[in-house]
C-alpha atoms as a PDB file:
ATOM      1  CA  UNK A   1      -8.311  72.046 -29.875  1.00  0.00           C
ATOM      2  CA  UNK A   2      -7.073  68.754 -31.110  1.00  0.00           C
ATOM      3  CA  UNK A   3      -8.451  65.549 -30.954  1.00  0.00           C
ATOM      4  CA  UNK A   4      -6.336  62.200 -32.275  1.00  0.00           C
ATOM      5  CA  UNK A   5      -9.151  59.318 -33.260  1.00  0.00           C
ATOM      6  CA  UNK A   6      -7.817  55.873 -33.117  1.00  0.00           C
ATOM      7  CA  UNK A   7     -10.352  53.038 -34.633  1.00  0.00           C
ATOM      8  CA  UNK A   8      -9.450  49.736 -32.250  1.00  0.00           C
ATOM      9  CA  UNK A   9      -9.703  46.961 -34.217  1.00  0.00           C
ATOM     10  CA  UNK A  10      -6.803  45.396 -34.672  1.00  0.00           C
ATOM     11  CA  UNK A  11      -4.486  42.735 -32.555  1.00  0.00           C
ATOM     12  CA  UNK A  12      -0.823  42.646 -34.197  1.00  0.00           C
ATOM     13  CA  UNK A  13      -0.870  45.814 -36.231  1.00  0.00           C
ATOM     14  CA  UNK A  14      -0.842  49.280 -34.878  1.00  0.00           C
ATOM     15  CA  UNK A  15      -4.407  50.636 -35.010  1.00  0.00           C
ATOM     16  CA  UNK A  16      -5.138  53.039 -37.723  1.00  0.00           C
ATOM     17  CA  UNK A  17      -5.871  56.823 -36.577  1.00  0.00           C
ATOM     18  CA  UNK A  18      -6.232  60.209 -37.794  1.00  0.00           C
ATOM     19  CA  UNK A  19      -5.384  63.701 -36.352  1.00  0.00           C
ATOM     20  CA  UNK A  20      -8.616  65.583 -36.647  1.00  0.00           C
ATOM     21  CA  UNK A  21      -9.143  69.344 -38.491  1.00  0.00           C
ATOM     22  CA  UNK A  22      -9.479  71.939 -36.399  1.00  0.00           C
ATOM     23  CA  UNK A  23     -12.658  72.038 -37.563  1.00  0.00           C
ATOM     24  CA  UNK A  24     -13.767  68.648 -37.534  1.00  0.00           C
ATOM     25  CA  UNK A  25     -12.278  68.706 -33.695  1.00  0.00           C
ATOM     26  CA  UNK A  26     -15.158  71.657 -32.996  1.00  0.00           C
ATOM     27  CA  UNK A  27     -17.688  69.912 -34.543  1.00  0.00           C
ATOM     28  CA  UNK A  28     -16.718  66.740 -33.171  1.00  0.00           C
ATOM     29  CA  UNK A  29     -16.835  68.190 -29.021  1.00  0.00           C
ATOM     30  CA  UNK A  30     -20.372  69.994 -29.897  1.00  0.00           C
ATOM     31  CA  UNK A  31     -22.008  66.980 -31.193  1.00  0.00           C
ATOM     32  CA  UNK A  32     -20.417  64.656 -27.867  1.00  0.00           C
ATOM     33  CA  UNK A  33     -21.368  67.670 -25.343  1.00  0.00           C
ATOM     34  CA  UNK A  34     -21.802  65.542 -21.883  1.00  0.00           C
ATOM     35  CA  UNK A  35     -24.517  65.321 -19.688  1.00  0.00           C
ATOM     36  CA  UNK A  36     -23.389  67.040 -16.215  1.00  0.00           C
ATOM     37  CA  UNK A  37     -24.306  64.331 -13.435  1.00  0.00           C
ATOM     38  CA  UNK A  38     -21.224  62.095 -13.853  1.00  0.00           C
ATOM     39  CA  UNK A  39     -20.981  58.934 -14.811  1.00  0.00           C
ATOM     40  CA  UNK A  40     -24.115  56.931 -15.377  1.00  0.00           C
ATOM     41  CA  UNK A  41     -22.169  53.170 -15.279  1.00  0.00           C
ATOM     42  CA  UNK A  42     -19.068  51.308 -14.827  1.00  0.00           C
ATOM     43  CA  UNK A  43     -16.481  51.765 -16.982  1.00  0.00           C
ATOM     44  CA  UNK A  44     -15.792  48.692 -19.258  1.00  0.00           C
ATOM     45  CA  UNK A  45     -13.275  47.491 -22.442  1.00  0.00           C
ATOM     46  CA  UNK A  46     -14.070  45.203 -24.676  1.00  0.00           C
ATOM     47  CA  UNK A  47     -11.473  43.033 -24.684  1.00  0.00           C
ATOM     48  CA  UNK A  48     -12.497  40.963 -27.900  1.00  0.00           C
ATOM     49  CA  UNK A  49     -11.252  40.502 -31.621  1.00  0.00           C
ATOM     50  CA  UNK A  50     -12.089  42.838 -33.966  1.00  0.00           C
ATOM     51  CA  UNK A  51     -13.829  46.016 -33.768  1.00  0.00           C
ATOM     52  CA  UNK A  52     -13.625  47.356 -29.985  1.00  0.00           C
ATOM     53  CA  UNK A  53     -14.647  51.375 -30.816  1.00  0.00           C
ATOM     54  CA  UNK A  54     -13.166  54.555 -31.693  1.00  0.00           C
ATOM     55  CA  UNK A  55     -10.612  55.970 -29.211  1.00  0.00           C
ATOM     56  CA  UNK A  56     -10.456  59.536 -28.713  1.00  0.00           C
ATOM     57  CA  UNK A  57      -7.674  61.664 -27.641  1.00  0.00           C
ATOM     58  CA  UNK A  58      -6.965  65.436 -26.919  1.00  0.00           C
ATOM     59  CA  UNK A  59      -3.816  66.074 -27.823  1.00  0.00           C
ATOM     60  CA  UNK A  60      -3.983  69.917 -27.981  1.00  0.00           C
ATOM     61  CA  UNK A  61      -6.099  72.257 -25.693  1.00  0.00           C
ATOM     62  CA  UNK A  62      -8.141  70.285 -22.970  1.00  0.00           C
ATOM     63  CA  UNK A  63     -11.822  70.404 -22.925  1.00  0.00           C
ATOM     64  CA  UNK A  64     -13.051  70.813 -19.617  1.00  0.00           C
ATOM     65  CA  UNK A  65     -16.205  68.986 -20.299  1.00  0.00           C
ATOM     66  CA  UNK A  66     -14.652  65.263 -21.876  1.00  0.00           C
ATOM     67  CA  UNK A  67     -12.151  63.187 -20.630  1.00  0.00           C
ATOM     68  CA  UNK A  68      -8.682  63.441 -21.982  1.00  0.00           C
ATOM     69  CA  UNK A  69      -8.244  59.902 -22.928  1.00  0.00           C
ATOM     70  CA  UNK A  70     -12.007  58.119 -23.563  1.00  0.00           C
ATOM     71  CA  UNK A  71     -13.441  55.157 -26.025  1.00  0.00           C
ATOM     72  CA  UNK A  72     -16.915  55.822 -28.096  1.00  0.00           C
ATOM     73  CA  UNK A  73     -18.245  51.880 -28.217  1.00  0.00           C
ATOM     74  CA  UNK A  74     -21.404  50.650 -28.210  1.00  0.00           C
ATOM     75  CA  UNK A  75     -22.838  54.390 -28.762  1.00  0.00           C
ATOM     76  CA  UNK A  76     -21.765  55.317 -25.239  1.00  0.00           C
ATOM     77  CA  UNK A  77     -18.866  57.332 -24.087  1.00  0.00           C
ATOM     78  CA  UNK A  78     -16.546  55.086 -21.850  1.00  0.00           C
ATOM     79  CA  UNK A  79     -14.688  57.641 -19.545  1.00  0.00           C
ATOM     80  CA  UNK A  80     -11.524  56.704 -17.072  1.00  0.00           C
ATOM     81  CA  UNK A  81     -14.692  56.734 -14.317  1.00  0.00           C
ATOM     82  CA  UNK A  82     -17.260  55.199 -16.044  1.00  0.00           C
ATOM     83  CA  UNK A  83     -19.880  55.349 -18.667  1.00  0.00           C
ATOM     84  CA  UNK A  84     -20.750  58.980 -19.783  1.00  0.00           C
ATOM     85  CA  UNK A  85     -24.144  60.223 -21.417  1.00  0.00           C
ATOM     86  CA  UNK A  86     -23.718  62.146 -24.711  1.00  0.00           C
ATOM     87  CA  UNK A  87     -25.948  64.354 -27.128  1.00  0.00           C
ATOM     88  CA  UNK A  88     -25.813  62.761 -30.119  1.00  0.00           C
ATOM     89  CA  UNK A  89     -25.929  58.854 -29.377  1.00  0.00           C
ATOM     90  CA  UNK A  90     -25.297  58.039 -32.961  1.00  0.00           C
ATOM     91  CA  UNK A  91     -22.011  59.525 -33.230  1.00  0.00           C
ATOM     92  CA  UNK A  92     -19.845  56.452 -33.207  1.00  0.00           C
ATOM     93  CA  UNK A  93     -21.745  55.236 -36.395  1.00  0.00           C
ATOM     94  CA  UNK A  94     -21.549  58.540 -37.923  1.00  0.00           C
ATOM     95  CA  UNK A  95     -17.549  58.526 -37.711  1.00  0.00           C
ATOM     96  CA  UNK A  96     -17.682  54.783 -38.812  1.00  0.00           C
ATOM     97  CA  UNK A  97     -19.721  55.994 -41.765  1.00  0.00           C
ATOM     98  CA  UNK A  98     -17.266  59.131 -42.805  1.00  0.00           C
ATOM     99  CA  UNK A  99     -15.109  57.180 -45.260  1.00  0.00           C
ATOM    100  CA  UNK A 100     -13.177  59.789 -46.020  1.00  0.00           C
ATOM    101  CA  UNK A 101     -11.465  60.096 -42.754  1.00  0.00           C
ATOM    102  CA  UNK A 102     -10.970  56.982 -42.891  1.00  0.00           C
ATOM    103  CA  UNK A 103      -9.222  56.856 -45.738  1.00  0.00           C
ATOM    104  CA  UNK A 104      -7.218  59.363 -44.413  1.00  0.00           C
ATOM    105  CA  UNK A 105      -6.473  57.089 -41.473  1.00  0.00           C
ATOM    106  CA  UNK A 106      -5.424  54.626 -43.795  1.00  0.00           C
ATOM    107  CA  UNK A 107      -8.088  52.146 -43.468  1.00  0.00           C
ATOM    108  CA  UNK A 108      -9.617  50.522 -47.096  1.00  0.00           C
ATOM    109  CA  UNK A 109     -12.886  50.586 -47.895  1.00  0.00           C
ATOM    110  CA  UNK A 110     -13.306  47.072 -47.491  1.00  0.00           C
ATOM    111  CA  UNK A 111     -11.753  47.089 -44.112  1.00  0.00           C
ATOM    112  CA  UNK A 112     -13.758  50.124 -43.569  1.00  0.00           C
ATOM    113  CA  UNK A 113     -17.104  48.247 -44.397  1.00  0.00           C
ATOM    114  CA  UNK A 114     -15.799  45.373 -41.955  1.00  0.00           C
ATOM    115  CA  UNK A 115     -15.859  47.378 -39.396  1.00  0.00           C
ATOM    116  CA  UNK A 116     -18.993  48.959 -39.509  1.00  0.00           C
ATOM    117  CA  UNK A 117     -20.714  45.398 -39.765  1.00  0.00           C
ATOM    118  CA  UNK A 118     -18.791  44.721 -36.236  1.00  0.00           C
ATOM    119  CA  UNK A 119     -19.799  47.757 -34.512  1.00  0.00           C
ATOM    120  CA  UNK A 120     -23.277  46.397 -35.371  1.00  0.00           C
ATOM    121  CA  UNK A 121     -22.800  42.872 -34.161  1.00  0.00           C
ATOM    122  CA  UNK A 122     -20.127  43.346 -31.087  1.00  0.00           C
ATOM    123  CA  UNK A 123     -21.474  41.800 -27.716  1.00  0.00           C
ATOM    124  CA  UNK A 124     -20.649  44.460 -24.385  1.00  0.00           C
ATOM    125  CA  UNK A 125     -17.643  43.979 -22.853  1.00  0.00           C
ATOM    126  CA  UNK A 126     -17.267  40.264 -20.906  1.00  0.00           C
ATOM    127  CA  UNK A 127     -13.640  41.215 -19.007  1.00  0.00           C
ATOM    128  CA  UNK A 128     -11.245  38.254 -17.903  1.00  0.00           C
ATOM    129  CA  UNK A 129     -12.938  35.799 -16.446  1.00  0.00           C
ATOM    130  CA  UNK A 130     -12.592  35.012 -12.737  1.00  0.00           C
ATOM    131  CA  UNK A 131     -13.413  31.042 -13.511  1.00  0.00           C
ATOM    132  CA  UNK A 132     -10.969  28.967 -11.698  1.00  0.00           C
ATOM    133  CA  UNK A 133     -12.018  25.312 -13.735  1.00  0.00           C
ATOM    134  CA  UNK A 134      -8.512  24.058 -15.292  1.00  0.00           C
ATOM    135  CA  UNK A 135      -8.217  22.500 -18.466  1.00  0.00           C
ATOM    136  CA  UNK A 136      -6.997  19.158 -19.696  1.00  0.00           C
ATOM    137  CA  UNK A 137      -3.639  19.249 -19.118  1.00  0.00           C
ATOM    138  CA  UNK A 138      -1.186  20.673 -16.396  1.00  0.00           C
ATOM    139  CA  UNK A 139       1.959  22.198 -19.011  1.00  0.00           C
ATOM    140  CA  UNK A 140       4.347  23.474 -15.448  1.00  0.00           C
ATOM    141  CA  UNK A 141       6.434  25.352 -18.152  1.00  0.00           C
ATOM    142  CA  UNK A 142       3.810  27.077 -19.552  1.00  0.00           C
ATOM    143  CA  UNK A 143       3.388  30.821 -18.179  1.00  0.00           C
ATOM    144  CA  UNK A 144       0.876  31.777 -15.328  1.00  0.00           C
ATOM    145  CA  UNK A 145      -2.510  33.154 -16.165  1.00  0.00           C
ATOM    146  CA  UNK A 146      -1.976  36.639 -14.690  1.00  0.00           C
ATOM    147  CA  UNK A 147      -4.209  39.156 -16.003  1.00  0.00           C
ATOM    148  CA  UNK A 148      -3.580  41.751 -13.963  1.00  0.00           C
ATOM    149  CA  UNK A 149       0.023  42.115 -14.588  1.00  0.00           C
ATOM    150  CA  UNK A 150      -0.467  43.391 -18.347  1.00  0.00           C
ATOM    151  CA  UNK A 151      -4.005  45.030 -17.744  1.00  0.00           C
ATOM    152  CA  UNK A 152      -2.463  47.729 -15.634  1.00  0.00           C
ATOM    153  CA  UNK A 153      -3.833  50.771 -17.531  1.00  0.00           C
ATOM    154  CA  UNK A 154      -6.521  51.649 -14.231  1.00  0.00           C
ATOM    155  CA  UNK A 155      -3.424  51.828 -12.239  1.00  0.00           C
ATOM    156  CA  UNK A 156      -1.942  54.344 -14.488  1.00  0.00           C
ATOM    157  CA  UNK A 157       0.772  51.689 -15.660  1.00  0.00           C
ATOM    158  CA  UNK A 158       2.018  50.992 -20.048  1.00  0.00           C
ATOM    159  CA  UNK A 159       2.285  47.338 -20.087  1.00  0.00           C
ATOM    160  CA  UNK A 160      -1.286  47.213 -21.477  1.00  0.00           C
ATOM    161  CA  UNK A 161      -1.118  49.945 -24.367  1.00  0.00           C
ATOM    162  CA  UNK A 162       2.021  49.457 -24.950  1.00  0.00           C
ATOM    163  CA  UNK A 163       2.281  45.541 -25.987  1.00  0.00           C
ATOM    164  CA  UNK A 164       0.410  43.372 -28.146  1.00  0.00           C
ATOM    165  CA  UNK A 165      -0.895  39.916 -28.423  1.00  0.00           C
ATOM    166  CA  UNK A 166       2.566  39.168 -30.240  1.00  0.00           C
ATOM    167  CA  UNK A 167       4.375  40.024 -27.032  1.00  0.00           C
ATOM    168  CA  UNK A 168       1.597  38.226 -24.086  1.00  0.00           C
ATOM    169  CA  UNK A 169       2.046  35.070 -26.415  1.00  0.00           C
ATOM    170  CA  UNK A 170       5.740  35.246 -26.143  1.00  0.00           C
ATOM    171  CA  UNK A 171       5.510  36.503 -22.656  1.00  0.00           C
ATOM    172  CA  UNK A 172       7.937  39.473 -23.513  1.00  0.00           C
ATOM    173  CA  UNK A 173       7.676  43.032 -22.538  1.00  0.00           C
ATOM    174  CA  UNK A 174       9.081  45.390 -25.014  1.00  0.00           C
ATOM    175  CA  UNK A 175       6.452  48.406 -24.927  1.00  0.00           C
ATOM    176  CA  UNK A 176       6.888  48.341 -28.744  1.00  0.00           C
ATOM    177  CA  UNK A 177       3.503  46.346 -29.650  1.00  0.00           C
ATOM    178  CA  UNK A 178       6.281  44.092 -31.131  1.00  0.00           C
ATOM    179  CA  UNK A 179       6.167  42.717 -34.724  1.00  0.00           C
ATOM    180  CA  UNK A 180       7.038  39.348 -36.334  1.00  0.00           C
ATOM    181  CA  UNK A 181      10.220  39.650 -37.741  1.00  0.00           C
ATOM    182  CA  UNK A 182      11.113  43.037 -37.144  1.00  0.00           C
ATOM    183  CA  UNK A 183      13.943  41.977 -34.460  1.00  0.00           C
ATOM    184  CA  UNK A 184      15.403  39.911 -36.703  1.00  0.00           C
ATOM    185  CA  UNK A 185      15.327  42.496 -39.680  1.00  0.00           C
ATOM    186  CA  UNK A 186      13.031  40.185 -41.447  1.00  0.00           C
ATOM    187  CA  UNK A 187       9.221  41.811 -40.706  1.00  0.00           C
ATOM    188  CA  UNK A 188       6.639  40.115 -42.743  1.00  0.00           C
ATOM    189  CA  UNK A 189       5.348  41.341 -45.919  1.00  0.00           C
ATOM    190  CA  UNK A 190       1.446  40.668 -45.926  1.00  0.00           C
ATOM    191  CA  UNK A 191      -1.346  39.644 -43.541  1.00  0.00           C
ATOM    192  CA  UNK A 192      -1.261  35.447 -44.202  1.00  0.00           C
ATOM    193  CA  UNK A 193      -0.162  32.409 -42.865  1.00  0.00           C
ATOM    194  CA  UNK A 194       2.661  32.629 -45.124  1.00  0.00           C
ATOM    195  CA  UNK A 195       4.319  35.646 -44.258  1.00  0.00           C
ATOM    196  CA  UNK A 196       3.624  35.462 -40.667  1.00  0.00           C
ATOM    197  CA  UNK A 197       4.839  31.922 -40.219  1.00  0.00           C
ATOM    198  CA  UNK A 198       8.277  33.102 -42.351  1.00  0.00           C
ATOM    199  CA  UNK A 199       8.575  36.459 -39.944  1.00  0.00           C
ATOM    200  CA  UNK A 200       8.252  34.049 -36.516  1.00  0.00           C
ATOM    201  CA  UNK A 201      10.738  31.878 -37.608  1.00  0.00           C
ATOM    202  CA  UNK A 202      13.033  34.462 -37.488  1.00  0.00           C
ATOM    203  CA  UNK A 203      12.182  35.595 -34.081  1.00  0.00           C
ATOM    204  CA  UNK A 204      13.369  31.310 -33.511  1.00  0.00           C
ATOM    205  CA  UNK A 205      10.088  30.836 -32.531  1.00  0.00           C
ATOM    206  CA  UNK A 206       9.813  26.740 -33.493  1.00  0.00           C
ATOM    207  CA  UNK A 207       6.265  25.362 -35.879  1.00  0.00           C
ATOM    208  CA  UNK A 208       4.813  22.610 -34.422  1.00  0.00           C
ATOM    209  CA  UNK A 209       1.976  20.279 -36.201  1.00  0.00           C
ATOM    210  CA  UNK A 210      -0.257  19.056 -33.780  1.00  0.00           C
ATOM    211  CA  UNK A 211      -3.989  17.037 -33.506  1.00  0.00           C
ATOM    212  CA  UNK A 212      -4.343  16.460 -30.016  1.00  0.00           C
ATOM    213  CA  UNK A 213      -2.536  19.272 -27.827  1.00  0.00           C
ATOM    214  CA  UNK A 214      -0.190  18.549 -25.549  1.00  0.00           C
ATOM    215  CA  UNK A 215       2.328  19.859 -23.484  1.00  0.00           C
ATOM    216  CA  UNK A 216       5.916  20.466 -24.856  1.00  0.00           C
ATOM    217  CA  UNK A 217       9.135  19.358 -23.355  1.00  0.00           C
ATOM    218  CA  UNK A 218      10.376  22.591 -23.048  1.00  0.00           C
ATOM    219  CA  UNK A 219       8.912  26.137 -23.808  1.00  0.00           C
ATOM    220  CA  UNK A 220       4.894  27.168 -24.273  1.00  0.00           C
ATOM    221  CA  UNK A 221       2.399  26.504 -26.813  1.00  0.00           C
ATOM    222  CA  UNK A 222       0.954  29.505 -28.623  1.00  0.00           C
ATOM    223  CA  UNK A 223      -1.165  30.005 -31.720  1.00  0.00           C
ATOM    224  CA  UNK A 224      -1.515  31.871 -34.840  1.00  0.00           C
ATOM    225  CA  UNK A 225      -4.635  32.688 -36.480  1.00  0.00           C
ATOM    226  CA  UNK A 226      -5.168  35.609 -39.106  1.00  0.00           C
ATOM    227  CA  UNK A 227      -7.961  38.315 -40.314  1.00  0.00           C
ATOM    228  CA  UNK A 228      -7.399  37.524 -44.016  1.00  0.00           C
ATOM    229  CA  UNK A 229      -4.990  39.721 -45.580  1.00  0.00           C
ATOM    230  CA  UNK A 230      -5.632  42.369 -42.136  1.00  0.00           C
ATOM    231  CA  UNK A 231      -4.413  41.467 -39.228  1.00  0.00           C
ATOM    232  CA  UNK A 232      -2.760  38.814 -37.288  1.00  0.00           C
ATOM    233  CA  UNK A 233      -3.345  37.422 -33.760  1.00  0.00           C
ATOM    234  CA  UNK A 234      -1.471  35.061 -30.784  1.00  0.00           C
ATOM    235  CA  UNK A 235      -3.348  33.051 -27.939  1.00  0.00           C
ATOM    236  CA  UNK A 236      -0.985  31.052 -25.468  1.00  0.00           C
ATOM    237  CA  UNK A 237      -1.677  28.355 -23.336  1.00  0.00           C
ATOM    238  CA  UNK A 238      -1.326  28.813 -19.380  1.00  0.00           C
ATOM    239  CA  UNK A 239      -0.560  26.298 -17.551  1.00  0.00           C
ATOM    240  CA  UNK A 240      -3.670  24.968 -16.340  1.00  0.00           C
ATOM    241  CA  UNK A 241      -4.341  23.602 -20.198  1.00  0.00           C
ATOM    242  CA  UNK A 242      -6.364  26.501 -21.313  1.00  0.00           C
ATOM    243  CA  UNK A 243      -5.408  29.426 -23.406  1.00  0.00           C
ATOM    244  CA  UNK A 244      -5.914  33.311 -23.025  1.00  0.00           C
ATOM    245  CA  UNK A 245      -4.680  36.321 -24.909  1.00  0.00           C
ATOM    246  CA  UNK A 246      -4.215  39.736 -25.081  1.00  0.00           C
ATOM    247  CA  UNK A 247      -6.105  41.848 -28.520  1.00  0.00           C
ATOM    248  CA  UNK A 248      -4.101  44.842 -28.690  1.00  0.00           C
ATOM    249  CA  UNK A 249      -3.752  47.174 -26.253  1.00  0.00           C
ATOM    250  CA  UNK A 250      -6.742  45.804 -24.546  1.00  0.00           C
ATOM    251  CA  UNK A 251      -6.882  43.490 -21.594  1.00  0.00           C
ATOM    252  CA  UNK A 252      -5.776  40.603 -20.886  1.00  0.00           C
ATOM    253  CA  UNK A 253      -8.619  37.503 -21.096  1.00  0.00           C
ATOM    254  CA  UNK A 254      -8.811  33.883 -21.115  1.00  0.00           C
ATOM    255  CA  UNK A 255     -12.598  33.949 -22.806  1.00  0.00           C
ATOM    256  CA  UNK A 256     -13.489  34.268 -26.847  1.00  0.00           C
ATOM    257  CA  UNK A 257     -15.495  36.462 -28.812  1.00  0.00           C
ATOM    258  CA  UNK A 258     -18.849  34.797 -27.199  1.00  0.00           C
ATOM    259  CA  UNK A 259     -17.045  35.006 -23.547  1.00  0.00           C
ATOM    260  CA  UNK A 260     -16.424  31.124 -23.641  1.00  0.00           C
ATOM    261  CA  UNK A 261     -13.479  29.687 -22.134  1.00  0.00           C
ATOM    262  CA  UNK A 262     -10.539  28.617 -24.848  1.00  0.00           C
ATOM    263  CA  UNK A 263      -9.818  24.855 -24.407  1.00  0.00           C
ATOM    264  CA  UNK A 264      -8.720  24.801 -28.131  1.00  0.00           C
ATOM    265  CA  UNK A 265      -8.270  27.845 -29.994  1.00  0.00           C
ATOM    266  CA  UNK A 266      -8.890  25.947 -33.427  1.00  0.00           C
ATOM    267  CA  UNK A 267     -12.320  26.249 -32.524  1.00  0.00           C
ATOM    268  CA  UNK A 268     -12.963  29.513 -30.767  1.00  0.00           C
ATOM    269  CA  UNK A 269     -14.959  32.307 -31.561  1.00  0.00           C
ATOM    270  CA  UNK A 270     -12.453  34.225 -33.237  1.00  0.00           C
ATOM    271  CA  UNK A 271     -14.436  37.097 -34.857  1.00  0.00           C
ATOM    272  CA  UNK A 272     -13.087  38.101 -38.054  1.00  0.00           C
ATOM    273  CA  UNK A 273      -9.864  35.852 -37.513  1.00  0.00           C
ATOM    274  CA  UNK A 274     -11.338  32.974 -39.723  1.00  0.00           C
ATOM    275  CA  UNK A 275      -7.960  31.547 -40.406  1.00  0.00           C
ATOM    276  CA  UNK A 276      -6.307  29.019 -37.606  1.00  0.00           C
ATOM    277  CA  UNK A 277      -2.017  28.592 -38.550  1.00  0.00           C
ATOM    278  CA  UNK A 278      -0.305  26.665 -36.885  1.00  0.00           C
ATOM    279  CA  UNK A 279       0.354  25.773 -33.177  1.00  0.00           C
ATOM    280  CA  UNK A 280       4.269  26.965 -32.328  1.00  0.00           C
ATOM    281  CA  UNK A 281       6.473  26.654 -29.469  1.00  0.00           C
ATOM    282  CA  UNK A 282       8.428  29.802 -27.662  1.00  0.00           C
ATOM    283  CA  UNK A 283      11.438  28.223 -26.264  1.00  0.00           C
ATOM    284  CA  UNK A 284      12.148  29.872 -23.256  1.00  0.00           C
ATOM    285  CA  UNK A 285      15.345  32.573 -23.817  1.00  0.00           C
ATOM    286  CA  UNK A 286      15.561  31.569 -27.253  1.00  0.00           C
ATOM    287  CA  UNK A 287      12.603  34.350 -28.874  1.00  0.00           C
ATOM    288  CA  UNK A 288      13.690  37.449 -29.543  1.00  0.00           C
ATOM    289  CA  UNK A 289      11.020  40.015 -30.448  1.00  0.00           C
ATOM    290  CA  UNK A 290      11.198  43.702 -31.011  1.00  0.00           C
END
């Protein structure tokens, strides 16, 4: 058996993971062991910033008794049907805790520490919100808020997995979690304003100082904030004057990390991404992003 774990923390970046030992893969399925009965809740995601849980993967042999594809958050076992019972209820903390395979995933120890303050702290899962109330301003070339059509992973679709908040800010499919700068052979070089503001440039995506929002001739807003020398993260603004994003491969949502709505994502609850950019314009068939 093989298992693949992937720690979901991150927004722009790739997630970290690890291929499991044989061994470790055993243990691993012993100490998760379901409860037969089926599931005991809804399935949920956590569609927030920063830690979301450790996604696990069978990549080799199939155990009959886990799902192939299922997230441990929140010390519970979130199946493709719903929430599952396990043995050992403290397992998600015990893998948070194993620094070495962590290390081995490529995470550092202070990132690793990070995390296991989040897992700690994370609210449950809030979802998109269904809250009609518009903001401020009416931007008619700013996109639509259309959560559904990028959180299509219940439906068996990629649009969600495969693209990041990089390409829901741009409003660009690529099913390459696309990366500042890398279509333009210029992929930033560290997790900062800096770099990141160099990298979009080169994707001709257009800096723009602003105090009061408002809506641009042409184009969207979006904005860049950053987990210090981490990760990076986009919101955009939909056209009703409030803004929504995408963090990761998660679902789409237009609430923050305390399930607010965004009027102004200067002041959102941003979890660990402390540092607000810049505000920046995508001008409409000008962006490319890879």
């Amino acid at each position: 058996m093989t298992l693949k774990l992937t720690v979901d923390a991150f927004s722009g970046r790739p997630n970290p993971s690890v291929d499991l030992t044989p061994q470790e893969a055993t243990d691993l399925v012993a100490r998760l062991g379901t409860v037969p009965g089926g599931p005991v809740a809804a399935a949920s995601q956590p569609a927030r910033l920063g830690y979301r849980g450790i996604v696990v993967e069978q990549t080799g042999q199939v155990s009959a008794n886990l799902p192939q594809r299922f997230r441990l958050a929140g010390n519970q076992l979130i199946g493709p049907t719903g929430v599952l019972k396990i043995v050992d209820p403290a397992i998600e903390q015990s893998l948070l805790g194993n620094s070495a395979m962590l290390a081995r995933a490529g995470v550092p120890a202070a990132v690793a520490t990070a995390l296991v303050a989040q897992s700690t702290t994370h609210a449950p899962a809030a979802g998109p919100s269904t809250t009609t109330t518009p903001g401020s301003l009416n931007c008619a070339r700013a996109p639509l808020y259309e959560p559904a059509w990028w959180s299509d992973l219940a439906s068996g679709g990629s649009r969600q997995i495969n693209n990041n908040c990089y390409n829901y800010a741009c409003d660009i499919r690529t099913d390459t979690f696309a990366q500042p700068g890398h279509a333009a052979n210029a992929m930033y070089t560290a997790e900062t304003c800096l770099a990141l503001r160099a990298a979009t440039k080169a994707d001709m995506l257009t800096e723009i100082k602003l105090t009061n929002i408002t809506c641009p001739a042409e184009g969207h807003l979006i904005a860049l904030v950053i987990w210090p020398n981490v990760d990076f993260h986009f919101y955009r603004m939909n056209r009703d004057g409030l803004w929504s994003h995408k963090p990761g491969g998660m679902p789409v949502t237009n609430v923050d990390n305390s399930n607010k709505l965004i009027p102004d994502p200067r002041t959102a609850d941003r979890g660990p991404y402390v540092n607000f950019c810049e505000f920046m314009i995508v001008m409409h068939g000008h962006v490319k992003i890879k």
